[in-house]
C-alpha atoms as a PDB file:
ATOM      1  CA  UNK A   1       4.199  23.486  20.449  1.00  0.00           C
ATOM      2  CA  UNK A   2       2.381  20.497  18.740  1.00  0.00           C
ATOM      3  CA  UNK A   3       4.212  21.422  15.383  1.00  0.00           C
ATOM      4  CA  UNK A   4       7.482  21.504  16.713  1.00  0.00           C
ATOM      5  CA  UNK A   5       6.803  17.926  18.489  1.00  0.00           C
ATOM      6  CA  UNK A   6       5.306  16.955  15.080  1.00  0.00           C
ATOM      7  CA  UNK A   7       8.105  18.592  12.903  1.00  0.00           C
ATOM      8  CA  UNK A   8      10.642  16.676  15.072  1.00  0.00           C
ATOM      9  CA  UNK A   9       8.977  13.520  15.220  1.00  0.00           C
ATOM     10  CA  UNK A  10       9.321  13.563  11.529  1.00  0.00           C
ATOM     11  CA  UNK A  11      12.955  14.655  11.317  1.00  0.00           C
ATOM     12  CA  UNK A  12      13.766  11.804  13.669  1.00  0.00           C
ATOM     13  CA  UNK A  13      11.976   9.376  11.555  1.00  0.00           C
ATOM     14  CA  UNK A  14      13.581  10.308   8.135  1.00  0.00           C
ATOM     15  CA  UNK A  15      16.908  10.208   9.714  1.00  0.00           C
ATOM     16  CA  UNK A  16      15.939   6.751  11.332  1.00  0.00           C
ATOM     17  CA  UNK A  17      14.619   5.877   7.301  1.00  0.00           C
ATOM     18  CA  UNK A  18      17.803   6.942   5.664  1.00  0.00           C
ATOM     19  CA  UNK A  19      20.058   4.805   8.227  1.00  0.00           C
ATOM     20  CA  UNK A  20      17.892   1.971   7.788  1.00  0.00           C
ATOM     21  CA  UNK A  21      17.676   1.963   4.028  1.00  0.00           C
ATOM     22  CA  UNK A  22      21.714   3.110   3.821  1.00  0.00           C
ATOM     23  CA  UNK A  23      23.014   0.414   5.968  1.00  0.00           C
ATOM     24  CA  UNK A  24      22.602  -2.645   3.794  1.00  0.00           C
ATOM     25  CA  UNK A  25      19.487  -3.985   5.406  1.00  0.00           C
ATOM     26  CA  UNK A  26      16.079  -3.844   4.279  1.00  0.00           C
ATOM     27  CA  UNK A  27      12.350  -5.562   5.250  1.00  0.00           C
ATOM     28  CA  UNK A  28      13.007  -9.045   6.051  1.00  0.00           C
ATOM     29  CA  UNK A  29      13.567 -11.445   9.583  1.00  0.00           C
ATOM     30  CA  UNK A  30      16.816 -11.650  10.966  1.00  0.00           C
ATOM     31  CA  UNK A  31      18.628 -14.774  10.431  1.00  0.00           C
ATOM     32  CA  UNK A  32      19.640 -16.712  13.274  1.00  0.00           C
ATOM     33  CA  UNK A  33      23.007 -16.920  13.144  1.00  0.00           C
ATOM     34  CA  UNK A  34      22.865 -12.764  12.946  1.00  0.00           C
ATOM     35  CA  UNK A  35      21.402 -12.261  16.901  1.00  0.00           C
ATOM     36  CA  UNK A  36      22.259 -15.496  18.480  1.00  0.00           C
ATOM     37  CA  UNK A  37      24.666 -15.329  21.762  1.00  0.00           C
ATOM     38  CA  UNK A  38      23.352 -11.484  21.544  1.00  0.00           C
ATOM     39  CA  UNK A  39      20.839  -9.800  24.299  1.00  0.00           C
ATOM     40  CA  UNK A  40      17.728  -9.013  22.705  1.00  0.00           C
ATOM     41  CA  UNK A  41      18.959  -5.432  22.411  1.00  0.00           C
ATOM     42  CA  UNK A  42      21.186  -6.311  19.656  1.00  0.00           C
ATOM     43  CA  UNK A  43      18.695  -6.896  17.272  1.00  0.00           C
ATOM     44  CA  UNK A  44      16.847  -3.263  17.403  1.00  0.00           C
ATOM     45  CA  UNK A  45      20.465  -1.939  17.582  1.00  0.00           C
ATOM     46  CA  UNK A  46      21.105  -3.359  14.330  1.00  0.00           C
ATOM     47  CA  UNK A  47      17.696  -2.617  12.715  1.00  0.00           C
ATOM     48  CA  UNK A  48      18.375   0.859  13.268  1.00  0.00           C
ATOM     49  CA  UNK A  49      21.910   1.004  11.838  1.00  0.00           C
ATOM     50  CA  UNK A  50      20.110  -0.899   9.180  1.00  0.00           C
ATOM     51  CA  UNK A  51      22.867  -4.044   9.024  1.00  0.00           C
ATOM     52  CA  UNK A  52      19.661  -6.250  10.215  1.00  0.00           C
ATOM     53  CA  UNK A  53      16.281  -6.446   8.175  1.00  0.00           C
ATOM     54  CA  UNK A  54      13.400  -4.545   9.596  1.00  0.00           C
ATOM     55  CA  UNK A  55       9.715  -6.348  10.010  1.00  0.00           C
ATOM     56  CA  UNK A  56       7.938  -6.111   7.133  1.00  0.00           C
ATOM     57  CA  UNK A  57       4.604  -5.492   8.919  1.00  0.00           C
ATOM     58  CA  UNK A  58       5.733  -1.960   9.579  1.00  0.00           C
ATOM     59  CA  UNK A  59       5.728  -1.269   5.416  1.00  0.00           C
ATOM     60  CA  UNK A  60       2.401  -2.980   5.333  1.00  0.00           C
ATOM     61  CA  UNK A  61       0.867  -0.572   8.131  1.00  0.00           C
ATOM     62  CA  UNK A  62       3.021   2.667   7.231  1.00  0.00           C
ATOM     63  CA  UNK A  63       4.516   2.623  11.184  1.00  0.00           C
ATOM     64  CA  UNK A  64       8.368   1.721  12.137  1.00  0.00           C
ATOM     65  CA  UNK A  65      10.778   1.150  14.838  1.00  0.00           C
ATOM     66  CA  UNK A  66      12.158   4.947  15.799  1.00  0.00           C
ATOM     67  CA  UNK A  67      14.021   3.780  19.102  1.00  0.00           C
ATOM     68  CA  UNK A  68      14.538   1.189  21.661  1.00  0.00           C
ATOM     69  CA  UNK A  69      16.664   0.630  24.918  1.00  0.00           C
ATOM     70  CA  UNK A  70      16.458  -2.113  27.307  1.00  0.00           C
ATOM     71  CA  UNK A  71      13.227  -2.226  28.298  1.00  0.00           C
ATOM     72  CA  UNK A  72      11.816   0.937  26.374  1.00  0.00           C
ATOM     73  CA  UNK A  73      10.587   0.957  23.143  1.00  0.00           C
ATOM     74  CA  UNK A  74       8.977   3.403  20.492  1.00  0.00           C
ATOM     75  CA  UNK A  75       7.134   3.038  17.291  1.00  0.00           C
ATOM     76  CA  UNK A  76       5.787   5.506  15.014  1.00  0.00           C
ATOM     77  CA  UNK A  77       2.526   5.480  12.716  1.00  0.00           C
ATOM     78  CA  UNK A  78       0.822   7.600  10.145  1.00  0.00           C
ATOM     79  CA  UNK A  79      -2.641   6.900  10.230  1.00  0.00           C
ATOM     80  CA  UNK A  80      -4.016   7.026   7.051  1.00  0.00           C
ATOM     81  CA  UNK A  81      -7.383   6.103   4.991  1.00  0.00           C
ATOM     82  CA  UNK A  82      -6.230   2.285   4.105  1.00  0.00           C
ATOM     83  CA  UNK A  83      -6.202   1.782   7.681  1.00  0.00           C
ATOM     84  CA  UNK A  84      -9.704   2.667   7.653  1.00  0.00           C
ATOM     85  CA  UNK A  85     -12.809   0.202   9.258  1.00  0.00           C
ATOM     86  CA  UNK A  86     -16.494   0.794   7.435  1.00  0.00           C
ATOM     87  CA  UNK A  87     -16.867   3.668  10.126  1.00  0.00           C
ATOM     88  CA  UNK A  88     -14.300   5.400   8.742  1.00  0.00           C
ATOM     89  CA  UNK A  89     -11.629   6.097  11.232  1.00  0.00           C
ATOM     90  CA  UNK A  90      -8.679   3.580  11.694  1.00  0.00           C
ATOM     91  CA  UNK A  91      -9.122   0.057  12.711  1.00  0.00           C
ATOM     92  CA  UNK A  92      -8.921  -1.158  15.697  1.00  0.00           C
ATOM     93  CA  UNK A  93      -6.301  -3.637  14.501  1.00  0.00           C
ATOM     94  CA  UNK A  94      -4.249  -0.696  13.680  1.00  0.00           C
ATOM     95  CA  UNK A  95      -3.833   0.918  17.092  1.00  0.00           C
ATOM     96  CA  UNK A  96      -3.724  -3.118  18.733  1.00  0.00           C
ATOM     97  CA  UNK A  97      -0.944  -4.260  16.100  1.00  0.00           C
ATOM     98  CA  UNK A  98       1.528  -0.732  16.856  1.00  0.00           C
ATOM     99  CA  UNK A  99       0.986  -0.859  20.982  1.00  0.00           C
ATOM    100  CA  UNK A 100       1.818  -4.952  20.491  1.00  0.00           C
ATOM    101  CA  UNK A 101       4.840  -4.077  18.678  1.00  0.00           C
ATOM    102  CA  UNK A 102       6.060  -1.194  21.360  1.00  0.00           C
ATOM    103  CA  UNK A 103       5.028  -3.665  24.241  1.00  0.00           C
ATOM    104  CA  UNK A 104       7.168  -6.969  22.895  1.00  0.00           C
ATOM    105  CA  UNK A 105       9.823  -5.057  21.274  1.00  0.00           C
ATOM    106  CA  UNK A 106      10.288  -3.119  25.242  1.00  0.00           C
ATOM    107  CA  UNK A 107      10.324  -6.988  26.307  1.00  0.00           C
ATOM    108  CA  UNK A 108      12.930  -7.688  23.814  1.00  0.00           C
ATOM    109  CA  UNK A 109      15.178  -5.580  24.364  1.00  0.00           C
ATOM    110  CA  UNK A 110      15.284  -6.517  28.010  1.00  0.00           C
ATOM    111  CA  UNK A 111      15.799  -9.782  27.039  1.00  0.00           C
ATOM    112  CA  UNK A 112      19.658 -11.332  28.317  1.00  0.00           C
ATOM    113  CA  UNK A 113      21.410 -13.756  25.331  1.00  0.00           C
ATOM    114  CA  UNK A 114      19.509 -16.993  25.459  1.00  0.00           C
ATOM    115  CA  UNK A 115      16.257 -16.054  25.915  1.00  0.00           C
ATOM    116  CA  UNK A 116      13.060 -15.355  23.673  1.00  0.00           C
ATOM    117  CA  UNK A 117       9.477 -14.320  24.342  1.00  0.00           C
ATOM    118  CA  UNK A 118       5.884 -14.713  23.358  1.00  0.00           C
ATOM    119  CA  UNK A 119       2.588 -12.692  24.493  1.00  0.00           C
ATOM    120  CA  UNK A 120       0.422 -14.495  26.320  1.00  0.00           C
ATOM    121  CA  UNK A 121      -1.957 -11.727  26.612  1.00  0.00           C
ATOM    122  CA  UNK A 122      -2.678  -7.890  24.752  1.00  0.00           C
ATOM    123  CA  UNK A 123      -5.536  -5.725  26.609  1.00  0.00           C
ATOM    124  CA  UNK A 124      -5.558  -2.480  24.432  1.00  0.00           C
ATOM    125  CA  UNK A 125      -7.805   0.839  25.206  1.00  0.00           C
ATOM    126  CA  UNK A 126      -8.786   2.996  22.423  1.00  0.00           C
ATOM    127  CA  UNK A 127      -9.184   6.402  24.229  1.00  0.00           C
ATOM    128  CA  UNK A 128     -10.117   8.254  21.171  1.00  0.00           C
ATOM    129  CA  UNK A 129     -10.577   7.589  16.946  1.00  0.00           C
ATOM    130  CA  UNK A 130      -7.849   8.146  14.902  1.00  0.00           C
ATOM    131  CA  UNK A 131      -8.043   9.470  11.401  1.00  0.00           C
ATOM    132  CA  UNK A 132      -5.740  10.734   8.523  1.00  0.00           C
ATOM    133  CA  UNK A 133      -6.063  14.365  10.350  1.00  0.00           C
ATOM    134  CA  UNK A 134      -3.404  12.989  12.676  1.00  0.00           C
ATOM    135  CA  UNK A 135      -0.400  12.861  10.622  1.00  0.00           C
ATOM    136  CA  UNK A 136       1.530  10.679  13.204  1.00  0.00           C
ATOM    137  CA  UNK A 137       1.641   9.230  16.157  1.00  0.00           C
ATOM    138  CA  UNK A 138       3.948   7.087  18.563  1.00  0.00           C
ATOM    139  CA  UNK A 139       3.587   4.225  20.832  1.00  0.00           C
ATOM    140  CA  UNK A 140       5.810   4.016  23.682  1.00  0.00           C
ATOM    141  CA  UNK A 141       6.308   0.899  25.114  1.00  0.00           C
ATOM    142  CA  UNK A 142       8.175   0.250  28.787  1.00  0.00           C
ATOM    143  CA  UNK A 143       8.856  -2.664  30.802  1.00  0.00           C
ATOM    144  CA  UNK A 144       7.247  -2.594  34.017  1.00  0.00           C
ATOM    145  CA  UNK A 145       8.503  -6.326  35.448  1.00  0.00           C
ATOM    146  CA  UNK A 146      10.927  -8.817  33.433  1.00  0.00           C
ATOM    147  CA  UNK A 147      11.263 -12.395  35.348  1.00  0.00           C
ATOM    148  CA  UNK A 148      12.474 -15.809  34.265  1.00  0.00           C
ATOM    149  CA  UNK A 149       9.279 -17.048  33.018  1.00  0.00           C
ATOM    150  CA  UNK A 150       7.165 -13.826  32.868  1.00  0.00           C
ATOM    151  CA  UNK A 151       7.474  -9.891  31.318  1.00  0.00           C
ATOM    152  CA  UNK A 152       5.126  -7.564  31.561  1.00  0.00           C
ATOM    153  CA  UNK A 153       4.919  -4.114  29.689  1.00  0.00           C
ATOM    154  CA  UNK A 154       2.821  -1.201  29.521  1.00  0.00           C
ATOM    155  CA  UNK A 155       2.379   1.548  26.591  1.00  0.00           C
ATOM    156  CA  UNK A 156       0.845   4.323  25.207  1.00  0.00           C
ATOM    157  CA  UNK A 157      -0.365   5.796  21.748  1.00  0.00           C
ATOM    158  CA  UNK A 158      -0.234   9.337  21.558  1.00  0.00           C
ATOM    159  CA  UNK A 159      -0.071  12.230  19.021  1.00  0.00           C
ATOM    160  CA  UNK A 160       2.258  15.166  18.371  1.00  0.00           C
ATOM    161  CA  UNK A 161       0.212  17.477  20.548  1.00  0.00           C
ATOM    162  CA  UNK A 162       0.436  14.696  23.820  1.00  0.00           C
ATOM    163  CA  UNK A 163      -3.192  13.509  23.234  1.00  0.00           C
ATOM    164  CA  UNK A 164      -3.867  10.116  24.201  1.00  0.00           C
ATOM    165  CA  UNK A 165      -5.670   7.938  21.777  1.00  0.00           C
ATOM    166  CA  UNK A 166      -4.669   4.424  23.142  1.00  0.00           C
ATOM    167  CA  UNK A 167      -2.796   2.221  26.032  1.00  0.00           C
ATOM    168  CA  UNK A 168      -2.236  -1.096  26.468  1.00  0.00           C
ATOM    169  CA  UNK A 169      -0.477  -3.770  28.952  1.00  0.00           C
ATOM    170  CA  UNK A 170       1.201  -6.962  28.128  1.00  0.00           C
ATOM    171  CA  UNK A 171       1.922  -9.882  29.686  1.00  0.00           C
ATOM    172  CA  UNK A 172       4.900 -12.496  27.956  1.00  0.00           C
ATOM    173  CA  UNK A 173       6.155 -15.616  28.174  1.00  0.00           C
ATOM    174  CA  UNK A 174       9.721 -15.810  29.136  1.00  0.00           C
ATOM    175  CA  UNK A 175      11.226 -18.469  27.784  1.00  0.00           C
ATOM    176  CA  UNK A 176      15.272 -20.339  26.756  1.00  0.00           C
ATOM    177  CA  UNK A 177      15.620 -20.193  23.260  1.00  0.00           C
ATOM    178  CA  UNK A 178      16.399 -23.673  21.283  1.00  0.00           C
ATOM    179  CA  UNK A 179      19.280 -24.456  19.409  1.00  0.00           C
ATOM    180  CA  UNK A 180      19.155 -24.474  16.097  1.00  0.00           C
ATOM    181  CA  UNK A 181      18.401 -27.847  14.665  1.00  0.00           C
ATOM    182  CA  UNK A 182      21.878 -29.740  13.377  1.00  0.00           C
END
């Protein structure tokens, strides 16, 4: 069962890969012009085409945006040896940095036109280490309340055969975005 999960988990994210790379976009921020007027949705909608840029924190730490919906998101991760503390498992930075990215990227894509967020505050769990023996893993992050001023969010890092390693809760500030200065 966990090698189907983990065979399909990696089918998913080479198709997600080649749609990226194929659609013009690349690693990069969005410009503004690109996702203003546009509910926060839009902009993982167009990472995943690949007609937006894609963070480039996720080449840096070998994880990337595999799905989102409003108010759901998923990353995926391979952790791997230069993720490694002087313990020798992955850093705790590692399993903090892809929960934070599932958690605000669920916000996100929540979000109406108009409106941006911020974390005010990341409380992460490490349930177990993680080490290159684990060939992948996902963090799926969900909404649990989206206000006017205030999100929250909630996720979970787990591997190909459904054990936990991590989970984490958010909580955002809400907030109008600016114009863009004249």
């Amino acid at each position: 069962m966990a090698d189907d999960v983990l065979s399909d988990w990696l089918a998913e994210e080479a198709r997600v890969r080649e749609r990226m790379r194929n659609g013009g976009g690349g690693p990069g921020v969005a410009r503004r012009e690109a996702v203003d007027g546009k509910p926060g949705i839009a902009l993982f909608e167009g990472m995943l085409a690949g007609t937006l840029p894609w963070p480039m924190i996720g080449d840096t730490l070998d994880f990337l945006l595999i799905h989102a919906e409003p108010g759901f998101a998923v990353f995926q991760g391979h952790p791997g040896r230069r993720h490694y503390n002087p313990l020798g498992v992955v850093h705790g930075g590692w399993f903090s940095t892809l929960l934070d990215s599932a958690l605000g990227c669920a916000v996100h894509a929540a979000l109406p036109p108009g409106k941006a967020y911020t974390t005010l505050e990341l409380k992460v769990n490490m349930i177990r280490a993680l080490s290159d023996r684990v060939p992948v893993v996902r963090a799926e992050g969900r909404v649990i309340h989206l206000g006017g001023q205030t999100a929250t969010a909630e996720a979970r890092l787990v591997g190909p055969d459904g054990k936990l390693y991590g989970h984490a809760t958010t909580t955002c500030l809400v907030f109008e975005m600016k114009p863009p200065p004249s």
